[in-house]
Protein backbone atom coordinates (compact mmCIF):
# COMPACT_ATOMS: atom_id res chain seq x y z
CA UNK A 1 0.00 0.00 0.00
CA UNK A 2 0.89 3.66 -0.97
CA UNK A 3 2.67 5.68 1.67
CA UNK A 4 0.15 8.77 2.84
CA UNK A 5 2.56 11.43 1.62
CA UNK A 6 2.77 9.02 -1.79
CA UNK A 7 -1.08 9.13 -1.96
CA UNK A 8 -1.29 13.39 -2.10
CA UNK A 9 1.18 13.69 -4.56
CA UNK A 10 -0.73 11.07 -6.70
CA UNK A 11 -4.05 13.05 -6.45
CA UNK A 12 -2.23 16.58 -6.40
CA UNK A 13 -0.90 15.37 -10.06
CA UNK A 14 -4.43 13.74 -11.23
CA UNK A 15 -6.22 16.93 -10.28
CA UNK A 16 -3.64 18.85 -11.77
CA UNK A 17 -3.65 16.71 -15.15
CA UNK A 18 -7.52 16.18 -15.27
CA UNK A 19 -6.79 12.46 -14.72
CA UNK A 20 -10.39 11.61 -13.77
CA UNK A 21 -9.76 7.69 -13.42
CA UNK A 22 -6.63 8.82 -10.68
CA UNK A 23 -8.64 11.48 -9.23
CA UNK A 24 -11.25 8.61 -7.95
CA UNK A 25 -8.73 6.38 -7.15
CA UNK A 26 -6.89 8.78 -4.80
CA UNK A 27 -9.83 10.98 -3.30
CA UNK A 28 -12.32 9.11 -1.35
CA UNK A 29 -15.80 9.26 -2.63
CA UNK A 30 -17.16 11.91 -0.12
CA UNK A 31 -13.57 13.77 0.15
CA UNK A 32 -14.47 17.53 1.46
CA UNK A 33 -11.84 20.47 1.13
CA UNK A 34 -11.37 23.83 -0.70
CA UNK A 35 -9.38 25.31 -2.91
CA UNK A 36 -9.06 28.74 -3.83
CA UNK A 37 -12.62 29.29 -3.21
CA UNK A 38 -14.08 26.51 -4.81
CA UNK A 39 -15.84 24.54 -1.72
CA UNK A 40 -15.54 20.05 -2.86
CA UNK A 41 -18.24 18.10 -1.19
CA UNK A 42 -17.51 14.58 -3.45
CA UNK A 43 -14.91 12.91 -5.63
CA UNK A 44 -17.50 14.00 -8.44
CA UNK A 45 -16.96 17.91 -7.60
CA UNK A 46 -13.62 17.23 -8.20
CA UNK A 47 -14.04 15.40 -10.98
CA UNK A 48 -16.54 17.77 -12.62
CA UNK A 49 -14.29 20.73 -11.55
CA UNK A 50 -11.26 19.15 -13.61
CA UNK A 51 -13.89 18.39 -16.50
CA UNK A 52 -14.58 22.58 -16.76
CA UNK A 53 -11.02 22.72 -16.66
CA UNK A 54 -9.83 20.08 -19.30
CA UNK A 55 -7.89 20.89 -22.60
CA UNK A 56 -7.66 24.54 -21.32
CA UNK A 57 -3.67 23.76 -20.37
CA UNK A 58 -1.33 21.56 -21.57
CA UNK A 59 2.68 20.77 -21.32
CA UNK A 60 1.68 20.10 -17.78
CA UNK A 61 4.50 19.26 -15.59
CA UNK A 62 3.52 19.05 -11.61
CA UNK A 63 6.82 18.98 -8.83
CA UNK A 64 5.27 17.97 -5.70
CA UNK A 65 7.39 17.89 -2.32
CA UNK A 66 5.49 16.50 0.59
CA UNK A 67 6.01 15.97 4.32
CA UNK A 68 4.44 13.64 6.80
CA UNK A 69 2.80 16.29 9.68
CA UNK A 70 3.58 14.85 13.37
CA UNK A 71 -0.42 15.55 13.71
CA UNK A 72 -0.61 12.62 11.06
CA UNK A 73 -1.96 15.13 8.22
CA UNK A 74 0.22 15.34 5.03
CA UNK A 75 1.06 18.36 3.42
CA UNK A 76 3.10 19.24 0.17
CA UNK A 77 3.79 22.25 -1.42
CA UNK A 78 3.68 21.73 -5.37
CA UNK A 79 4.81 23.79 -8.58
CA UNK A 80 2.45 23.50 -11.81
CA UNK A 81 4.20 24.39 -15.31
CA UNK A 82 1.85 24.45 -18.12
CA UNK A 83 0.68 26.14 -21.60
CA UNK A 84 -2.22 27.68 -22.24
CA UNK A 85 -4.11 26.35 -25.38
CA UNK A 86 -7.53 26.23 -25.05
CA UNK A 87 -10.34 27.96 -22.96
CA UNK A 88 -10.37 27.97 -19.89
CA UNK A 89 -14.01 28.81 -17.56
CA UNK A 90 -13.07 30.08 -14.21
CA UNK A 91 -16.98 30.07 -13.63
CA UNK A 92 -20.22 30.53 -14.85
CA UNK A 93 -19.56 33.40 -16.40
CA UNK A 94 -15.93 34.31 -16.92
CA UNK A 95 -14.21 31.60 -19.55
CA UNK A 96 -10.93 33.29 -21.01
CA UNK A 97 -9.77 32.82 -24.68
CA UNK A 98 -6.22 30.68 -25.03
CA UNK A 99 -3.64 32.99 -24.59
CA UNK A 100 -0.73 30.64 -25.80
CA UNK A 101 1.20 32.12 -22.28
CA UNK A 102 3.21 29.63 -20.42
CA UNK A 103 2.20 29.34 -16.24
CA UNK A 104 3.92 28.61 -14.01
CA UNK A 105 2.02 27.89 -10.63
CA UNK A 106 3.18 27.50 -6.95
CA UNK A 107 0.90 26.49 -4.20
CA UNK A 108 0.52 23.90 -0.97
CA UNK A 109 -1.91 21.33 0.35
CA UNK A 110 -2.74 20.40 3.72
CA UNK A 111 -4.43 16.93 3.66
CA UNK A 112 -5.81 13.79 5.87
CA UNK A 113 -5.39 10.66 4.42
CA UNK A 114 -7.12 7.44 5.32
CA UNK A 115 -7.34 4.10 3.55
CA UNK A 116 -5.24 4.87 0.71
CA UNK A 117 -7.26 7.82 -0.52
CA UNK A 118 -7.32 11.62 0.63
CA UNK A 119 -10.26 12.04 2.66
CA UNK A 120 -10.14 15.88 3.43
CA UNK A 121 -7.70 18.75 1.97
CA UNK A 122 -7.04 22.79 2.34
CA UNK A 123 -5.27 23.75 -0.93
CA UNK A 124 -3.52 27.73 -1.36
CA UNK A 125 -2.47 29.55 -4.39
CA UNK A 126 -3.31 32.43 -5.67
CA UNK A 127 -5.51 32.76 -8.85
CA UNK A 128 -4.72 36.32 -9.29
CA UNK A 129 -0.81 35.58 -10.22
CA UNK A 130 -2.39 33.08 -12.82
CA UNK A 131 -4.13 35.88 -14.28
CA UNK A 132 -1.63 38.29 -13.88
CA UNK A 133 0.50 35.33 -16.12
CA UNK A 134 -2.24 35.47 -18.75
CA UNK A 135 -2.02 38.99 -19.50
CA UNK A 136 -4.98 39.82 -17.45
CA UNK A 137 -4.01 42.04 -15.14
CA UNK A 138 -1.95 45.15 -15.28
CA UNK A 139 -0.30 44.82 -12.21
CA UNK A 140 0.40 42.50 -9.58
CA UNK A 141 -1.84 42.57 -6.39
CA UNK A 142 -0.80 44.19 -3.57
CA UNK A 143 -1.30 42.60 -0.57
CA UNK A 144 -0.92 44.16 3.31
């Protein structure tokens, strides 16, 4: 059986890829968590969620470096490469044209693992330097 810190990387990359047949084999069916937002109540939120998101990126390359918590969580912190070459829908109403702009992507997830499969998670990043990549901001937010 798959270490716990082996498990999270394995999902952070199938979420990352939009591997849907990983995603259910390394999130338990009723996994709960948020990320940037976005609350996940099911394996199928996630799964839907990377559906929305598919073909929108590609050249994806995920580094994952995780560490066994003394409380028994796992966390990792994880760097996301990618191109982007095809829409991508950030919701219902906002779905940006591909930009051709490579991303790179840093971020970190705090998870529980039980029986092989992550059961709960807290994932950070910040979606504005994503669209600050893509051209869509002027700036860079400024944060106090």
């Amino acid at each position: 059986m798959a270490t716990a810190t082996e498990v999270l990387c394995r999902a952070i990359t199938a979420s990352a890829t939009g591997d849907t047949a990983a995603i259910k084999e390394y999130y338990a069916p009723d996994v709960v968590g948020w990320s940037a937002g976005e609350d996940i109540a099911s394996v199928e939120d996630l799964i839907a969620e990377a559906i929305t998101r598919g073909g929108a990126l590609s050249e994806i390359t995920v580094a994952v470096q995780p560490m066994q918590l003394p409380s028994g969580q796992v966390a990792a912190e994880w760097r996301l490469t990618a191109r982007h070459t095809g829409p991508l829908r950030l919701d219902d109403e906002l779905e940006i044209e591909p930009t051709g702009r490579r991303l790179e992507l840093r971020g970190a997830v705090f998870a529980q693992v039980t029986g092989g499969q992550v059961a709960d998670f807290r994932q950070y990043w910040d979606p504005a330097d994503m669209l600050e990549q893509l051209g869509l901001m002027d700036e860079p937010p400024v944060y106090l």
